[in-house]
PDB file of N, CA and C in Angstrom:
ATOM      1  N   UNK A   1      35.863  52.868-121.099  1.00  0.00           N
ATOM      2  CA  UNK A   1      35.300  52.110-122.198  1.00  0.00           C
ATOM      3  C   UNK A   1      35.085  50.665-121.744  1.00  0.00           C
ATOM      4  N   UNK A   2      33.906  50.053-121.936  1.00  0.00           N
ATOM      5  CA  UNK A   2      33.399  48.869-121.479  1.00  0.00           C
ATOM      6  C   UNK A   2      34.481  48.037-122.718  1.00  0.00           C
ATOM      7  N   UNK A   3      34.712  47.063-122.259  1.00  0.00           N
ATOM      8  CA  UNK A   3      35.156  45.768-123.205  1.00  0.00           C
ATOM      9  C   UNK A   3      33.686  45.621-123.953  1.00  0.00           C
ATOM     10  N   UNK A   4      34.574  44.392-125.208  1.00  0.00           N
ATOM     11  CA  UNK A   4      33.176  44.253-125.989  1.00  0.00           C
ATOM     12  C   UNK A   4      32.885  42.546-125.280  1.00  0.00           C
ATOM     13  N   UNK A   5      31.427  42.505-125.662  1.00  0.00           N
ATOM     14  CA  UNK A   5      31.207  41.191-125.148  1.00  0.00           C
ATOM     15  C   UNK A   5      30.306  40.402-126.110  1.00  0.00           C
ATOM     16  N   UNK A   6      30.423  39.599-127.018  1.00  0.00           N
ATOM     17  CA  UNK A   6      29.504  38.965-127.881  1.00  0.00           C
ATOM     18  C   UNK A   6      27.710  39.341-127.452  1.00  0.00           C
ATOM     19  N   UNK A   7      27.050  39.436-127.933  1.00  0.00           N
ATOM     20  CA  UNK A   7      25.967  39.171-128.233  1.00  0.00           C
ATOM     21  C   UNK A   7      25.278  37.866-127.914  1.00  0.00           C
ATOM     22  N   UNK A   8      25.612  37.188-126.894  1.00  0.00           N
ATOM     23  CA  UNK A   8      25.100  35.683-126.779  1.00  0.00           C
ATOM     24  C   UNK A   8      24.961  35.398-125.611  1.00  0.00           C
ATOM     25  N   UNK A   9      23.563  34.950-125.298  1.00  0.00           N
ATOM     26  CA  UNK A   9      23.095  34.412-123.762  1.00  0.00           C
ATOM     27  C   UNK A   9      24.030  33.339-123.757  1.00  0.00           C
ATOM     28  N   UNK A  10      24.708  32.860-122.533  1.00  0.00           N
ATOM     29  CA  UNK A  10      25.128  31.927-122.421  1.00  0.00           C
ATOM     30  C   UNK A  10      24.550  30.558-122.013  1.00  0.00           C
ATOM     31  N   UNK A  11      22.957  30.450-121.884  1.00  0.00           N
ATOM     32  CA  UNK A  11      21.956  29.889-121.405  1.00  0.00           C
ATOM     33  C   UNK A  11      21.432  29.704-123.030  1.00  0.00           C
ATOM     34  N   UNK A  12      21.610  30.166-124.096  1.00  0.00           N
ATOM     35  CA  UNK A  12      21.248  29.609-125.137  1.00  0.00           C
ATOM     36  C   UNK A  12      20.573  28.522-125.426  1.00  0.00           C
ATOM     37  N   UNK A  13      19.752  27.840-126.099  1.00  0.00           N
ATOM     38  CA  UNK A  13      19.668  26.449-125.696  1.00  0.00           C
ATOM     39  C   UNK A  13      18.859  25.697-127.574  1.00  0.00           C
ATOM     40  N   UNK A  14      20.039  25.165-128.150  1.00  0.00           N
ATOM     41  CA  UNK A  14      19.340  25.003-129.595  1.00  0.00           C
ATOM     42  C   UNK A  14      18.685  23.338-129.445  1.00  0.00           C
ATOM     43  N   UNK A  15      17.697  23.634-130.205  1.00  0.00           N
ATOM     44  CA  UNK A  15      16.778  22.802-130.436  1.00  0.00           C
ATOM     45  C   UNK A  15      17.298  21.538-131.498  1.00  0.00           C
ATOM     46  N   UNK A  16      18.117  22.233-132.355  1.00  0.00           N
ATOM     47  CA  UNK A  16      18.836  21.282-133.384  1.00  0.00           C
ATOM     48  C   UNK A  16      19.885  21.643-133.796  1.00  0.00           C
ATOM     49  N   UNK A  17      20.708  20.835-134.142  1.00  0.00           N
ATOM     50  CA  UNK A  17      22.144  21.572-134.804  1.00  0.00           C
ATOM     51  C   UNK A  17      21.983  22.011-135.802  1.00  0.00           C
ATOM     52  N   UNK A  18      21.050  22.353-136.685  1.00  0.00           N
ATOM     53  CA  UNK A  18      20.970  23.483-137.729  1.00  0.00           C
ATOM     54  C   UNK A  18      21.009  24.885-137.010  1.00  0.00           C
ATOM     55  N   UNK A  19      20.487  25.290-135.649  1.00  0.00           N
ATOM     56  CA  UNK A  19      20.459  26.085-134.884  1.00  0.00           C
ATOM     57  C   UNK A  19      22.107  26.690-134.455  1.00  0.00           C
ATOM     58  N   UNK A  20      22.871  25.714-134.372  1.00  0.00           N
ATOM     59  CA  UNK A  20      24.461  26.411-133.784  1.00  0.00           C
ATOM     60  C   UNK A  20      24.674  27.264-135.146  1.00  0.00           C
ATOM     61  N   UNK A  21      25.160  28.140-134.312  1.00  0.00           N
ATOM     62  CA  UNK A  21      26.191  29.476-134.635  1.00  0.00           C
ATOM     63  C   UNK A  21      27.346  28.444-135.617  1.00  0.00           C
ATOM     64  N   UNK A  22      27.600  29.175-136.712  1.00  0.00           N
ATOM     65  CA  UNK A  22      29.065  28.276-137.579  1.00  0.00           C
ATOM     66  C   UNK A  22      30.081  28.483-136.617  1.00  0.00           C
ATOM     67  N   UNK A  23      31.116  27.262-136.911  1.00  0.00           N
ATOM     68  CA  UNK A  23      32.079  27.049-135.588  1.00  0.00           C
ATOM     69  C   UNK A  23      33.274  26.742-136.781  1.00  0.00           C
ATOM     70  N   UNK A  24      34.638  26.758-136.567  1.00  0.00           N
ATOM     71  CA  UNK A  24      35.693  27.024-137.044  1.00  0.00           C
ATOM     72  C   UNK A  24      36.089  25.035-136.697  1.00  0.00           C
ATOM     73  N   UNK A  25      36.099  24.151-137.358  1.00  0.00           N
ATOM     74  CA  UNK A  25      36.316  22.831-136.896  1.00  0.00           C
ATOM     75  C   UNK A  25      37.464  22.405-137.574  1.00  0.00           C
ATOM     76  N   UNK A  26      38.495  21.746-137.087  1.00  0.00           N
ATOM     77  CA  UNK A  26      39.538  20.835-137.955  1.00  0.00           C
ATOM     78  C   UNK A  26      39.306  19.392-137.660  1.00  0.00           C
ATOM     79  N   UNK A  27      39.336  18.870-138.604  1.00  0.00           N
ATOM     80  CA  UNK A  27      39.035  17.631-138.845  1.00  0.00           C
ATOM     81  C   UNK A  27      39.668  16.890-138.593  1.00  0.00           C
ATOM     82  N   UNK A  28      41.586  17.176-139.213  1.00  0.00           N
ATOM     83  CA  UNK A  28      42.335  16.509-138.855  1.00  0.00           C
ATOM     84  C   UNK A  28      42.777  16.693-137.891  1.00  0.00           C
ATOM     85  N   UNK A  29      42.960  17.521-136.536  1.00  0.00           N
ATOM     86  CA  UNK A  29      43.221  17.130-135.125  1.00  0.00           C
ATOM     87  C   UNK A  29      42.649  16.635-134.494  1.00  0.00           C
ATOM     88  N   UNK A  30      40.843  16.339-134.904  1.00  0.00           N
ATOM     89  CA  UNK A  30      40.037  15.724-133.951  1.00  0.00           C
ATOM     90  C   UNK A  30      40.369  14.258-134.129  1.00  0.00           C
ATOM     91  N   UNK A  31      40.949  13.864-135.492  1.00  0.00           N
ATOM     92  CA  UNK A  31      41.104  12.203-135.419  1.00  0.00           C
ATOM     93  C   UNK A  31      42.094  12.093-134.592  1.00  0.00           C
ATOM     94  N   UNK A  32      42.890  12.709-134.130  1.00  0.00           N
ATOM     95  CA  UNK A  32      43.841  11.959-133.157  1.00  0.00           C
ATOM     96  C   UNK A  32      43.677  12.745-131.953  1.00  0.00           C
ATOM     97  N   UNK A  33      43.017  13.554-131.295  1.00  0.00           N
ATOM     98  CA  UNK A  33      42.916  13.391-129.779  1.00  0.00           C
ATOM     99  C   UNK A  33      41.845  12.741-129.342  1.00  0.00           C
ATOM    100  N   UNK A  34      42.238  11.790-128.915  1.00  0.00           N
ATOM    101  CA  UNK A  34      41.295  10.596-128.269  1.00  0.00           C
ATOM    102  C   UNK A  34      40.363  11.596-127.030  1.00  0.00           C
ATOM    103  N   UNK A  35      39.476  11.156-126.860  1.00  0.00           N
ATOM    104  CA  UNK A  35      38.387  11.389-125.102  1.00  0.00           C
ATOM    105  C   UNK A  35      39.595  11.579-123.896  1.00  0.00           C
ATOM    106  N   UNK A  36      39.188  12.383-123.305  1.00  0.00           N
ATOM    107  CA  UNK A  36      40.121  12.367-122.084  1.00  0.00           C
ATOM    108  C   UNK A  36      39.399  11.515-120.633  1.00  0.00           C
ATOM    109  N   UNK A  37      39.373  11.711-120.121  1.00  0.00           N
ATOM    110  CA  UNK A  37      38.605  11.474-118.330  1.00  0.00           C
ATOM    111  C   UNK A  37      37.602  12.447-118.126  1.00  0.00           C
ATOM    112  N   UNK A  38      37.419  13.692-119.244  1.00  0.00           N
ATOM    113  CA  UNK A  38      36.559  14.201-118.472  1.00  0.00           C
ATOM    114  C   UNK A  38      35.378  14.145-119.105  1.00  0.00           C
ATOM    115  N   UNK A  39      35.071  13.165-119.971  1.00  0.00           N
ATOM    116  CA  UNK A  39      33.452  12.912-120.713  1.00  0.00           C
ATOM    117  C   UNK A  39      32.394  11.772-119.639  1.00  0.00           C
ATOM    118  N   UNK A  40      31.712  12.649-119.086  1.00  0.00           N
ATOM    119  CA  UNK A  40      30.421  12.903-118.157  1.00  0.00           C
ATOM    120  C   UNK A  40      29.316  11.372-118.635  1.00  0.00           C
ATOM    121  N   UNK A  41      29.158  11.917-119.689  1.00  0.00           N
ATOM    122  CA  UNK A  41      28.152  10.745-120.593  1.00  0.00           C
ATOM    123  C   UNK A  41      28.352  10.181-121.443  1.00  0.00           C
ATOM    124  N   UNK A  42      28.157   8.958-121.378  1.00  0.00           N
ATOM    125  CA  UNK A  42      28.360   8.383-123.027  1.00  0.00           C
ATOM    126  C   UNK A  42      27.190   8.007-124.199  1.00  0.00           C
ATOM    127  N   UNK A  43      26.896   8.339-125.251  1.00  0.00           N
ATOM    128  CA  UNK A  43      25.525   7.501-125.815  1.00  0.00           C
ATOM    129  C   UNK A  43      26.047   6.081-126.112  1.00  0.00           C
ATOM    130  N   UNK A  44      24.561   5.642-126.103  1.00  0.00           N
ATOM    131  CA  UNK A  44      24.348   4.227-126.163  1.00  0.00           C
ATOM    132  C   UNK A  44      23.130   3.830-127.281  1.00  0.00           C
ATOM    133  N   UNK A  45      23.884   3.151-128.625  1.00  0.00           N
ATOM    134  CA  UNK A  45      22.759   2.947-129.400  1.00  0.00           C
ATOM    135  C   UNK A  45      21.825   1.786-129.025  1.00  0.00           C
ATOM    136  N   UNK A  46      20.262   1.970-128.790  1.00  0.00           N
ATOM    137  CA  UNK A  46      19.341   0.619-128.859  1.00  0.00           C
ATOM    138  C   UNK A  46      18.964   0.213-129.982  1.00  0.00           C
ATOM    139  N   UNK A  47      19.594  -0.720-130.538  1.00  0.00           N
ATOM    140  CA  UNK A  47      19.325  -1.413-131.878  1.00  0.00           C
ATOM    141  C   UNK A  47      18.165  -1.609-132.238  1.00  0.00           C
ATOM    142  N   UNK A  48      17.827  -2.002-131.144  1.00  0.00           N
ATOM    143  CA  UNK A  48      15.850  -2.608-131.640  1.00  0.00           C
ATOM    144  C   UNK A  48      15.252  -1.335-131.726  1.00  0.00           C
ATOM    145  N   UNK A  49      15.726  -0.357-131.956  1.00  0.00           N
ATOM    146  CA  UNK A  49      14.652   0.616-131.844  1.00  0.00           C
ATOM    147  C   UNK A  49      15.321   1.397-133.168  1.00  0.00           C
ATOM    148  N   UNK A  50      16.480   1.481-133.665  1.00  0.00           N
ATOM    149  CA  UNK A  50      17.396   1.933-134.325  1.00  0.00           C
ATOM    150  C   UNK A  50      16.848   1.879-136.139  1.00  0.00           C
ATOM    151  N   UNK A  51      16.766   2.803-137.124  1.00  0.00           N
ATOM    152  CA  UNK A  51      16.040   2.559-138.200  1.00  0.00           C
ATOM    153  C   UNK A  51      17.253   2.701-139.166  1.00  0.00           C
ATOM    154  N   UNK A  52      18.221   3.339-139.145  1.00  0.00           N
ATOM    155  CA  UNK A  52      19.371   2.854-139.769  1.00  0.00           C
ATOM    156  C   UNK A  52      19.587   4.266-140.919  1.00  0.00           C
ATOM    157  N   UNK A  53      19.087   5.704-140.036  1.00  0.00           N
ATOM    158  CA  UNK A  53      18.726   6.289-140.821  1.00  0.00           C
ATOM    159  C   UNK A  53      20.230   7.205-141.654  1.00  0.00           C
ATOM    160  N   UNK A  54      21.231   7.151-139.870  1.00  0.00           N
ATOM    161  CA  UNK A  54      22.432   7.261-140.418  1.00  0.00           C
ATOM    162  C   UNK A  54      22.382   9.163-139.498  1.00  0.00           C
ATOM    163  N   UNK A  55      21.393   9.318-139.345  1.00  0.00           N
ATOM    164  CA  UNK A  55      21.814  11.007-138.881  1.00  0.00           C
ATOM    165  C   UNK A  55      22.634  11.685-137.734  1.00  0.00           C
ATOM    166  N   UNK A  56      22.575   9.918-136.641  1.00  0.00           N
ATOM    167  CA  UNK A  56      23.990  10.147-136.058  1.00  0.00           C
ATOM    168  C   UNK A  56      25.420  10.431-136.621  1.00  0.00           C
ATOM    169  N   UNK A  57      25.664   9.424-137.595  1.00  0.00           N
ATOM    170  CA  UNK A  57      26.713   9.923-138.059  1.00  0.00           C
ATOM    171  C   UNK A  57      26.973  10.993-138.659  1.00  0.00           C
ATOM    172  N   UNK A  58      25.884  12.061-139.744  1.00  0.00           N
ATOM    173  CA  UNK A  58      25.620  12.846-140.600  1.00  0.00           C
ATOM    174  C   UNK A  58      26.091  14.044-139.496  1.00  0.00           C
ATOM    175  N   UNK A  59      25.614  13.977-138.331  1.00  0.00           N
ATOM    176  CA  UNK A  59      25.701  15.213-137.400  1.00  0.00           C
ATOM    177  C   UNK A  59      26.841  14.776-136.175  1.00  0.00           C
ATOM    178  N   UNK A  60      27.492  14.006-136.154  1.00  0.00           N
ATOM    179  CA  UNK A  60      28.297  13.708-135.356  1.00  0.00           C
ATOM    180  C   UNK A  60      30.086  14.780-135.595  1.00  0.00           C
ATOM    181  N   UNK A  61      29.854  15.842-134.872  1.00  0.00           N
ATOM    182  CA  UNK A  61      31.422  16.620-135.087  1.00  0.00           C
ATOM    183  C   UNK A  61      32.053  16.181-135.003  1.00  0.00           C
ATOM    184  N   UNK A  62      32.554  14.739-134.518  1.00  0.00           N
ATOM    185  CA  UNK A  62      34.073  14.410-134.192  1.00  0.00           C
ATOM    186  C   UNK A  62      33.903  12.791-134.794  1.00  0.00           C
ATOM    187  N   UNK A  63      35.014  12.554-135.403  1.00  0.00           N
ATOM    188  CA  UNK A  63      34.963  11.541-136.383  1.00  0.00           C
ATOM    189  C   UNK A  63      34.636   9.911-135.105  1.00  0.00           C
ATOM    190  N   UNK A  64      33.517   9.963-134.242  1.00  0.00           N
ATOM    191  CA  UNK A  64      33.052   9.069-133.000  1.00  0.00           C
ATOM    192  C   UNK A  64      32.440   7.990-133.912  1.00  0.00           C
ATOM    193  N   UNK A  65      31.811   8.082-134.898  1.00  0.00           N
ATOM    194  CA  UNK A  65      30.688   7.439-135.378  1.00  0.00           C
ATOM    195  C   UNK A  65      31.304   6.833-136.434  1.00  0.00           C
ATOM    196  N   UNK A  66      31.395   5.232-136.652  1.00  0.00           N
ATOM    197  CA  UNK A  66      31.358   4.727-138.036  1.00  0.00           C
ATOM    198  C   UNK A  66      30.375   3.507-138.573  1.00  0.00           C
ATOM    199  N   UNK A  67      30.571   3.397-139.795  1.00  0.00           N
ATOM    200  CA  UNK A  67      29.348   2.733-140.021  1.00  0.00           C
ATOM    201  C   UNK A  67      30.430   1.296-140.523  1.00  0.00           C
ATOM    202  N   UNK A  68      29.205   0.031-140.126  1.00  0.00           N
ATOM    203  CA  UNK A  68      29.583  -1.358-140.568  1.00  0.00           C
ATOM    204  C   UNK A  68      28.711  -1.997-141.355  1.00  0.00           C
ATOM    205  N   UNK A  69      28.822  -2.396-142.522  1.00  0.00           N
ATOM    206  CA  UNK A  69      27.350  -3.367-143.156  1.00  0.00           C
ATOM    207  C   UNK A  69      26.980  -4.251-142.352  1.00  0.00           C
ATOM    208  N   UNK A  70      25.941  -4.358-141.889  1.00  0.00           N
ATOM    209  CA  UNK A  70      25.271  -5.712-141.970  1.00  0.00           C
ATOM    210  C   UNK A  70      23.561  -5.751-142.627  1.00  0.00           C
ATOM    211  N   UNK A  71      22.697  -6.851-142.360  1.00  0.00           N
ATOM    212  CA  UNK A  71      21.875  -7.259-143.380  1.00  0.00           C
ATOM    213  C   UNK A  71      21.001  -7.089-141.979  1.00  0.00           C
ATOM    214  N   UNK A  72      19.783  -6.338-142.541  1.00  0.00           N
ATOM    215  CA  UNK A  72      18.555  -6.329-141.646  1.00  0.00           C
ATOM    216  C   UNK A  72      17.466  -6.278-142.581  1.00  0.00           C
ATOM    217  N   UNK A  73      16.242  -7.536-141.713  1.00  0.00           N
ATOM    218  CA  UNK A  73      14.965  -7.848-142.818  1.00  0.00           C
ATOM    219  C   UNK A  73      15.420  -8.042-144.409  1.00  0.00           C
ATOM    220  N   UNK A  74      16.478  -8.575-144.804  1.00  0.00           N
ATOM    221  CA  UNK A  74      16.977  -8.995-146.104  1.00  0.00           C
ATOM    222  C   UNK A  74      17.604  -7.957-146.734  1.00  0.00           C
ATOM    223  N   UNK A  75      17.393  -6.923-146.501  1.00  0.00           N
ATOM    224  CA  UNK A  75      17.986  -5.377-146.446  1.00  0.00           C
ATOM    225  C   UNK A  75      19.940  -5.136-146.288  1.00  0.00           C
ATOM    226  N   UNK A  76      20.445  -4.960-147.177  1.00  0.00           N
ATOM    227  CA  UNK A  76      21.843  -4.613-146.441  1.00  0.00           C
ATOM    228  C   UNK A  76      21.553  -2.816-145.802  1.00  0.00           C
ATOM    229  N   UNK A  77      22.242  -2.793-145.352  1.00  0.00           N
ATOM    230  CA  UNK A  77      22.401  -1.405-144.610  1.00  0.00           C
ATOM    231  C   UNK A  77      23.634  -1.117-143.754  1.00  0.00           C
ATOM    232  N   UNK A  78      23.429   0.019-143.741  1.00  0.00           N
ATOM    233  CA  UNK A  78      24.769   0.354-142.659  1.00  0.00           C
ATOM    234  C   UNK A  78      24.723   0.767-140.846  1.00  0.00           C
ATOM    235  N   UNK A  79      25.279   0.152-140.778  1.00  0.00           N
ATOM    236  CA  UNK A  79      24.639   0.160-138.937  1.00  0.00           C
ATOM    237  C   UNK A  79      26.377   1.084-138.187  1.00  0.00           C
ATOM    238  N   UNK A  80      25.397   2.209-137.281  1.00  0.00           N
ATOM    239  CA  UNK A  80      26.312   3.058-136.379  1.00  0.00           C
ATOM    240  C   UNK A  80      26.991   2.669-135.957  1.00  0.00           C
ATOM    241  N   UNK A  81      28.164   2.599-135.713  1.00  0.00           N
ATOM    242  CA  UNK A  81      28.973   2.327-134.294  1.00  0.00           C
ATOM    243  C   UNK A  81      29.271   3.151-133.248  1.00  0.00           C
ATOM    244  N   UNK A  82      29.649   3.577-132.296  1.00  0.00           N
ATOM    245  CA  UNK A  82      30.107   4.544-131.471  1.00  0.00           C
ATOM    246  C   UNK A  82      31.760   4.112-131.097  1.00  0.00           C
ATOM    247  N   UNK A  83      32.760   4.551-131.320  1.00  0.00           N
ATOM    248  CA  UNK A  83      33.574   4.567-130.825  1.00  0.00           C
ATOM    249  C   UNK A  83      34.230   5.867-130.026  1.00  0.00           C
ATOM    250  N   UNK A  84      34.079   4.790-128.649  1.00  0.00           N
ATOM    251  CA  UNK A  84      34.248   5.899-127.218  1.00  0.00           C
ATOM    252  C   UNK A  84      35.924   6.213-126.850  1.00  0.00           C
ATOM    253  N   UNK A  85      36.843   6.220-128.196  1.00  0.00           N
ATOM    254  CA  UNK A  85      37.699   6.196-127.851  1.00  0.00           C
ATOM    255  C   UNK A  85      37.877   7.643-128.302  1.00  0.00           C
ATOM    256  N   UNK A  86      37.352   8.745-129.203  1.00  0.00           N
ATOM    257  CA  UNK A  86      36.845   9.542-129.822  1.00  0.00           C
ATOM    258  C   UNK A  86      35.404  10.403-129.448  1.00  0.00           C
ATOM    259  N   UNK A  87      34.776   9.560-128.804  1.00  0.00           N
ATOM    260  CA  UNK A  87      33.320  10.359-128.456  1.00  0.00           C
ATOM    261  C   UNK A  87      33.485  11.626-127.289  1.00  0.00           C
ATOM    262  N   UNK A  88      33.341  12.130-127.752  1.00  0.00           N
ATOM    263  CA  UNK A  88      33.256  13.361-126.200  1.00  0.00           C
ATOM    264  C   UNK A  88      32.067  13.760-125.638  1.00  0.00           C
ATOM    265  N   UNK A  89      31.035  13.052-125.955  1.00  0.00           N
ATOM    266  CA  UNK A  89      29.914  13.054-124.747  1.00  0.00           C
ATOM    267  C   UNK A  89      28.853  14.019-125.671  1.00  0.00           C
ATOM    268  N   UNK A  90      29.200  14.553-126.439  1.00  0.00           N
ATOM    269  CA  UNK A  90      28.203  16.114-126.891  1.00  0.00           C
ATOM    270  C   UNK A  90      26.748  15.767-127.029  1.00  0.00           C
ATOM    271  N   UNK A  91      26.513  14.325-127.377  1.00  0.00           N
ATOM    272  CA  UNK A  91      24.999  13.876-127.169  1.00  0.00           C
ATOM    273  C   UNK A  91      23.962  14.552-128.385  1.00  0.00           C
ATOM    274  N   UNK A  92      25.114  15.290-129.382  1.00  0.00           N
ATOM    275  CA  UNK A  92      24.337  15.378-130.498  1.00  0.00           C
ATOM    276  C   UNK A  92      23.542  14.800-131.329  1.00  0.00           C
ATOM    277  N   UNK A  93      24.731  13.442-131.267  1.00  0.00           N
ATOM    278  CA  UNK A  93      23.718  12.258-131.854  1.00  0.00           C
ATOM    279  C   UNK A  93      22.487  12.068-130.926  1.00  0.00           C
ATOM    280  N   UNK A  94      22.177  12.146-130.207  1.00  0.00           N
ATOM    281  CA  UNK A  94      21.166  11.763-129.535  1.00  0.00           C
ATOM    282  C   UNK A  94      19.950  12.703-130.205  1.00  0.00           C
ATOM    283  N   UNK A  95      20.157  14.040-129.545  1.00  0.00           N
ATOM    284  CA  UNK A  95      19.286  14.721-130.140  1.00  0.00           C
ATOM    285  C   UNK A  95      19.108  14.788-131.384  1.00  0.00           C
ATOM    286  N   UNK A  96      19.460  14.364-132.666  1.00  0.00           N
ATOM    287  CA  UNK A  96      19.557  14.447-134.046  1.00  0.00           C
ATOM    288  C   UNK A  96      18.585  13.376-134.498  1.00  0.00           C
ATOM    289  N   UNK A  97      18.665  12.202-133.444  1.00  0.00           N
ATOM    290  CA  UNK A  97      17.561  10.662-133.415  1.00  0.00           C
ATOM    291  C   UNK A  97      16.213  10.731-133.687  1.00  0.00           C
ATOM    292  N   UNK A  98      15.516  10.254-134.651  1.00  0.00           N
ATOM    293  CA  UNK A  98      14.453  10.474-135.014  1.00  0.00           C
ATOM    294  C   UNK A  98      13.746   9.870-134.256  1.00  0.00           C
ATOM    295  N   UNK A  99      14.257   8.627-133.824  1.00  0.00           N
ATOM    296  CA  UNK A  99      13.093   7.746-132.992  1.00  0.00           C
ATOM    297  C   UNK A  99      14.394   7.406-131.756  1.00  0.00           C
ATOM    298  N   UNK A 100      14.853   8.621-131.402  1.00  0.00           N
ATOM    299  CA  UNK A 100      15.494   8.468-129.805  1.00  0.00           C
ATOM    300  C   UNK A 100      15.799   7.186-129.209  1.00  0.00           C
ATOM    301  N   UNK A 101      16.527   6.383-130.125  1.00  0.00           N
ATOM    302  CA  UNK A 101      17.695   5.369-130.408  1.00  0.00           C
ATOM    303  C   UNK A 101      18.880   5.781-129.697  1.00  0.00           C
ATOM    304  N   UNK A 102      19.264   6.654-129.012  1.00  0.00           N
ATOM    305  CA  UNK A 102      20.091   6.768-128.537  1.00  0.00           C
ATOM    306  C   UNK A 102      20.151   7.681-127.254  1.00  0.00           C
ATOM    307  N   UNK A 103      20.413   7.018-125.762  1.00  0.00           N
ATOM    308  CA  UNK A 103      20.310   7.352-124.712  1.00  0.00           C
ATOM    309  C   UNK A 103      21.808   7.906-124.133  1.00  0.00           C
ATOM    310  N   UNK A 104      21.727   8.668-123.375  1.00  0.00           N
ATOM    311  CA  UNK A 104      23.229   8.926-122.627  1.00  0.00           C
ATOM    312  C   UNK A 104      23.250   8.328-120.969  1.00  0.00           C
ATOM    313  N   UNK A 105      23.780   7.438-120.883  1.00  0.00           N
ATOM    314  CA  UNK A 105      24.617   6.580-119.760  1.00  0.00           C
ATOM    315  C   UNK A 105      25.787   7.383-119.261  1.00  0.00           C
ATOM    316  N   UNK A 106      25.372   7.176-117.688  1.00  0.00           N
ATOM    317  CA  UNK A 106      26.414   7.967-116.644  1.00  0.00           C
ATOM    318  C   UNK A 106      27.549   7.469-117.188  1.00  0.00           C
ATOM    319  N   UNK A 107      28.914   7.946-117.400  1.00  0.00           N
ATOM    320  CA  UNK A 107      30.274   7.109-117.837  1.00  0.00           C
ATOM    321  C   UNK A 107      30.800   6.759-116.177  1.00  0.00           C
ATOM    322  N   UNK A 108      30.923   5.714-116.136  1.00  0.00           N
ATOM    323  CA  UNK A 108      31.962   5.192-114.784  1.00  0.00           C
ATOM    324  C   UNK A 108      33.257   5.220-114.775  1.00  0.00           C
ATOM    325  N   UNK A 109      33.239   5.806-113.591  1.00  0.00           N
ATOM    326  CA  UNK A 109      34.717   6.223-113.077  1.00  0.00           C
ATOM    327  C   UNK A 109      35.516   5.069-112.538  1.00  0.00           C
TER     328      UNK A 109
END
């Protein structure tokens, strides 16, 4: 008898995170294990390009992303942060970017 083996290319490749398979997430262990050494990339928000739409944070799995007021064009709004003390590289936010505000930078060793 063969073992069973999921149903899933492992080459998969989703276009958007509406696309992932539902995943089993806890919320409260991700706030306290910090990034280890082994996150590859980091994103990097470009402000000037940045519209403040918020869908990084909306799609961000791990509590990486918070928001700070400040005032743009007379506008209050809430502007991303990244905290890389929490980020694990997944680059979701990136892809989620409407106007690709957010790049991934080699992380230095």
């Amino acid at each position: 008898m063969k073992p069973w083996k999921p149903d899933i290319d492992r080459k998969m490749v989703f276009k958007s995170v509406k696309e992932y398979p539902p995943m089993a997430v806890s919320l409260y262990t991700m706030m306290f294990n910090k990034t280890g050494t082994w996150r590859t990339v980091r994103p990097v928000i470009n402000y000037e390009k940045c519209v403040y739409c918020l869908m990084c944070w909306k799609f961000c799995p791990e509590p990486a992303i918070y928001l700070e007021p400040i005032e743009v064009k007379g506008k209050e709004r809430m502007k991303p942060i990244i905290d890389y003390d929490y980020c694990k590289g997944c680059m979701i936010c990136a892809e989620e970017c409407p106007v690709k505000a957010i790049e991934g930078v080699e992380e230095e060793r």
